[in-house]
C-alpha atoms as a PDB file:
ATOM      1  CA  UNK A   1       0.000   0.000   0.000  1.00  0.00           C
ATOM      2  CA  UNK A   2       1.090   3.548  -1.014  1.00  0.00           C
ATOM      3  CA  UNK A   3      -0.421   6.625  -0.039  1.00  0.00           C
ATOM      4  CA  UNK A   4      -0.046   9.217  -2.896  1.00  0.00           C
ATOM      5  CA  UNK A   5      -1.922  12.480  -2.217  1.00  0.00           C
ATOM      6  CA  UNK A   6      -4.414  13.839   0.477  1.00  0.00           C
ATOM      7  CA  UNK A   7      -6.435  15.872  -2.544  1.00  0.00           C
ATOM      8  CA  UNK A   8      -8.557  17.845   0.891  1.00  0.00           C
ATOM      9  CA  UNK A   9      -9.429  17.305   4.439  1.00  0.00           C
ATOM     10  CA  UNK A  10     -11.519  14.310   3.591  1.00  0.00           C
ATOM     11  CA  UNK A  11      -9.802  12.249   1.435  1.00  0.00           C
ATOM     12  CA  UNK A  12      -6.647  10.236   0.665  1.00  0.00           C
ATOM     13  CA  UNK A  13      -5.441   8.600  -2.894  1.00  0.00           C
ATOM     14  CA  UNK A  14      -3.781   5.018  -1.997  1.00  0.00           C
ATOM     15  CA  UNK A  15      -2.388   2.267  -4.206  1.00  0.00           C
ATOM     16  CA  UNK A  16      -3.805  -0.780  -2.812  1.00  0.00           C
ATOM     17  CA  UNK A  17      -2.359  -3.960  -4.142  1.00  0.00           C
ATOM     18  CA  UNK A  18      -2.598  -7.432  -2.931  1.00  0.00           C
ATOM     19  CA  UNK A  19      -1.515 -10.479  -5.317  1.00  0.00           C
ATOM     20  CA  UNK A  20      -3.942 -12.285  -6.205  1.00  0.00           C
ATOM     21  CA  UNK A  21      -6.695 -10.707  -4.710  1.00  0.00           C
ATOM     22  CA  UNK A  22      -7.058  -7.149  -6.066  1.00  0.00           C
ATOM     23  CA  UNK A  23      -4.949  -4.094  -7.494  1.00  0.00           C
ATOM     24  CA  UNK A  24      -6.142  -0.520  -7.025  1.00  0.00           C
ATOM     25  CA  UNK A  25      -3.467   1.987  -8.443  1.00  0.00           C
ATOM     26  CA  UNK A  26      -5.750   5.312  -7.323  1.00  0.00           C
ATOM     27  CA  UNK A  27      -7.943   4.462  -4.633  1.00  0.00           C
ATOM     28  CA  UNK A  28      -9.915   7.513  -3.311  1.00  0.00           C
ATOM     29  CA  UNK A  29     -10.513   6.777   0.284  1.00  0.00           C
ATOM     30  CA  UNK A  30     -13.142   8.556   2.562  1.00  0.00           C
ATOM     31  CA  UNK A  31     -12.808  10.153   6.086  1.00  0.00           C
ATOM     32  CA  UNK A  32     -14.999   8.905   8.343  1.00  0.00           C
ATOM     33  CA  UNK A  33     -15.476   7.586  12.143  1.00  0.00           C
ATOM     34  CA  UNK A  34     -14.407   4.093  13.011  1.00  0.00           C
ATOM     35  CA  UNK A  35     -17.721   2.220  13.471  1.00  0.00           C
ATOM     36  CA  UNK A  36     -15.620  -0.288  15.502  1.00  0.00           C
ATOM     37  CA  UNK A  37     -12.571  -1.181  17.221  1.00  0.00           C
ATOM     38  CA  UNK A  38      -9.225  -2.420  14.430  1.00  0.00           C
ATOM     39  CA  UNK A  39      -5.785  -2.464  13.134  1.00  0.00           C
ATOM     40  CA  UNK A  40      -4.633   0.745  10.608  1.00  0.00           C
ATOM     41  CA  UNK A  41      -3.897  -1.255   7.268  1.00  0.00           C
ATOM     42  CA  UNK A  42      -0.912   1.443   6.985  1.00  0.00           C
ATOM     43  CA  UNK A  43       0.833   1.573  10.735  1.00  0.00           C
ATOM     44  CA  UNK A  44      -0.360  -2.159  11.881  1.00  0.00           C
ATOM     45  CA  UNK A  45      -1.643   0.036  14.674  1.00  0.00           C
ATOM     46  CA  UNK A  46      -4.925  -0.189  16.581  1.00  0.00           C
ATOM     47  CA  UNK A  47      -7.851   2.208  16.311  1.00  0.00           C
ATOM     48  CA  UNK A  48     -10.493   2.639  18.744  1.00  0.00           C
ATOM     49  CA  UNK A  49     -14.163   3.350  17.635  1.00  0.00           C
ATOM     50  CA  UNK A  50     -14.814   6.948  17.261  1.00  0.00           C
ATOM     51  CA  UNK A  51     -11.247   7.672  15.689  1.00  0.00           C
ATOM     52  CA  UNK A  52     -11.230   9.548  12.813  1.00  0.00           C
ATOM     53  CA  UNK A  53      -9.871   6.948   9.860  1.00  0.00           C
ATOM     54  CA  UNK A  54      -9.813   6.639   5.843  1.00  0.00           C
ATOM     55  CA  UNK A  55     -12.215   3.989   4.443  1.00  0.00           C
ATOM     56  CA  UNK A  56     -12.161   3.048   0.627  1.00  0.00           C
ATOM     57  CA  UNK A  57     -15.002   5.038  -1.282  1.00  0.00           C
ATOM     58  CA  UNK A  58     -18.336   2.970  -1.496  1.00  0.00           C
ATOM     59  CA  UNK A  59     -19.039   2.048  -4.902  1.00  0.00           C
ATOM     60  CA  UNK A  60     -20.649  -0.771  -6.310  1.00  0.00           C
ATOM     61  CA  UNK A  61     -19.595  -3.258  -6.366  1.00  0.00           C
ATOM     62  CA  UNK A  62     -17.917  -2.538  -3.418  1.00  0.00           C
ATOM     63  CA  UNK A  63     -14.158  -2.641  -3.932  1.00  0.00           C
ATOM     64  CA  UNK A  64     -12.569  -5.871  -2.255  1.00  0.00           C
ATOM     65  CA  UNK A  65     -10.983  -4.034   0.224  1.00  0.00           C
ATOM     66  CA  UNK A  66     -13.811  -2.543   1.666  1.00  0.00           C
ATOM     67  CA  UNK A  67     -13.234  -3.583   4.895  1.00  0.00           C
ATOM     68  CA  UNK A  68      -9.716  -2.042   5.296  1.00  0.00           C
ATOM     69  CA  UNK A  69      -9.066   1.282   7.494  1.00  0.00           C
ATOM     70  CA  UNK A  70      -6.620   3.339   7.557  1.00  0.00           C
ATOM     71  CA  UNK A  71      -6.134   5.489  11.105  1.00  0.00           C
ATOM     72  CA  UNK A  72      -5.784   9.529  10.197  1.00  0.00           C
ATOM     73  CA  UNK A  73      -2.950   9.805  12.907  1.00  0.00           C
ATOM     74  CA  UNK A  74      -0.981   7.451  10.750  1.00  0.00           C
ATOM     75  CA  UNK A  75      -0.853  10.100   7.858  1.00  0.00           C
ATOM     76  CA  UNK A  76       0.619  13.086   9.454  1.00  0.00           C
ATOM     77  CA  UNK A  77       3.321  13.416   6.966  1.00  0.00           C
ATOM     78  CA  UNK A  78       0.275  14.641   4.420  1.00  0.00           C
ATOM     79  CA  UNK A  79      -1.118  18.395   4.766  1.00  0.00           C
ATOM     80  CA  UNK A  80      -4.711  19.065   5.892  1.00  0.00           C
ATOM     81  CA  UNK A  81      -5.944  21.461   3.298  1.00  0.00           C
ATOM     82  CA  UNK A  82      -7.831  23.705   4.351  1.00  0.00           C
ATOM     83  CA  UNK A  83     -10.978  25.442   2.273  1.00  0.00           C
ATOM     84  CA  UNK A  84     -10.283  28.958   1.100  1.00  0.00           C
ATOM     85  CA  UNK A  85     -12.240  31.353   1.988  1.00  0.00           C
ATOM     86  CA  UNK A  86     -14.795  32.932  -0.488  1.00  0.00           C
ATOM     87  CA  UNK A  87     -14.242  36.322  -1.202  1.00  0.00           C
END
C-alpha cells in the first residue's frame, strides 16, 4: 500500500495492491469515524471506535478491500488542506 496524495481534508489517494486478490493503483478513500474497534492497514496500529480513519469510497460493487481502514494519525506526513475562503 502507497499513499499518494491527500487531494482535501476528507480524502486520501492510496495504491492498494494485494496479489492475487485485487490491485487498485488510485484508490480515493473517505474520512470517516471508526464504526468499531481495528488495526490501521498502513501503521499495523490499533484504532479505537470513534477515531477519525480513511475507508475506501463505497461504490458498487464494493471494492474488495472494503473492509480495510486506515487510522488519520498514521498520515501526518500529508497536509490538511484547508478550504479557502470565499471572497
Amino acid at each position: 500500500m502507497r499513499v499518494f496524495e491527500r487531494p482535501n481534508v476528507d480524502s486520501l489517494i492510496v495504491a492498494w495492491r494485494e496479489a492475487g486478490r485485487c490491485c487498485y493503483s488510485e484508490q480515493r478513500w473517505v474520512r470517516a469515524q471508526a464504526s468499531a474497534a481495528g488495526i490501521c492497514a498502513l501503521s499495523g496500529n490499533a484504532f479505537v471506535a470513534g477515531q477519525m480513519v480513511f475507508k475506501p469510497l463505497h461504490i458498487n460493487p464494493a471494492p474488495v478491500n472494503h473492509d480495510a481502514c486506515i487510522a488519520e494519525c498514521s498520515v501526518p506526513h500529508l497536509p490538511e488542506f484547508a478550504e479557502a475562503p470565499i471572497d
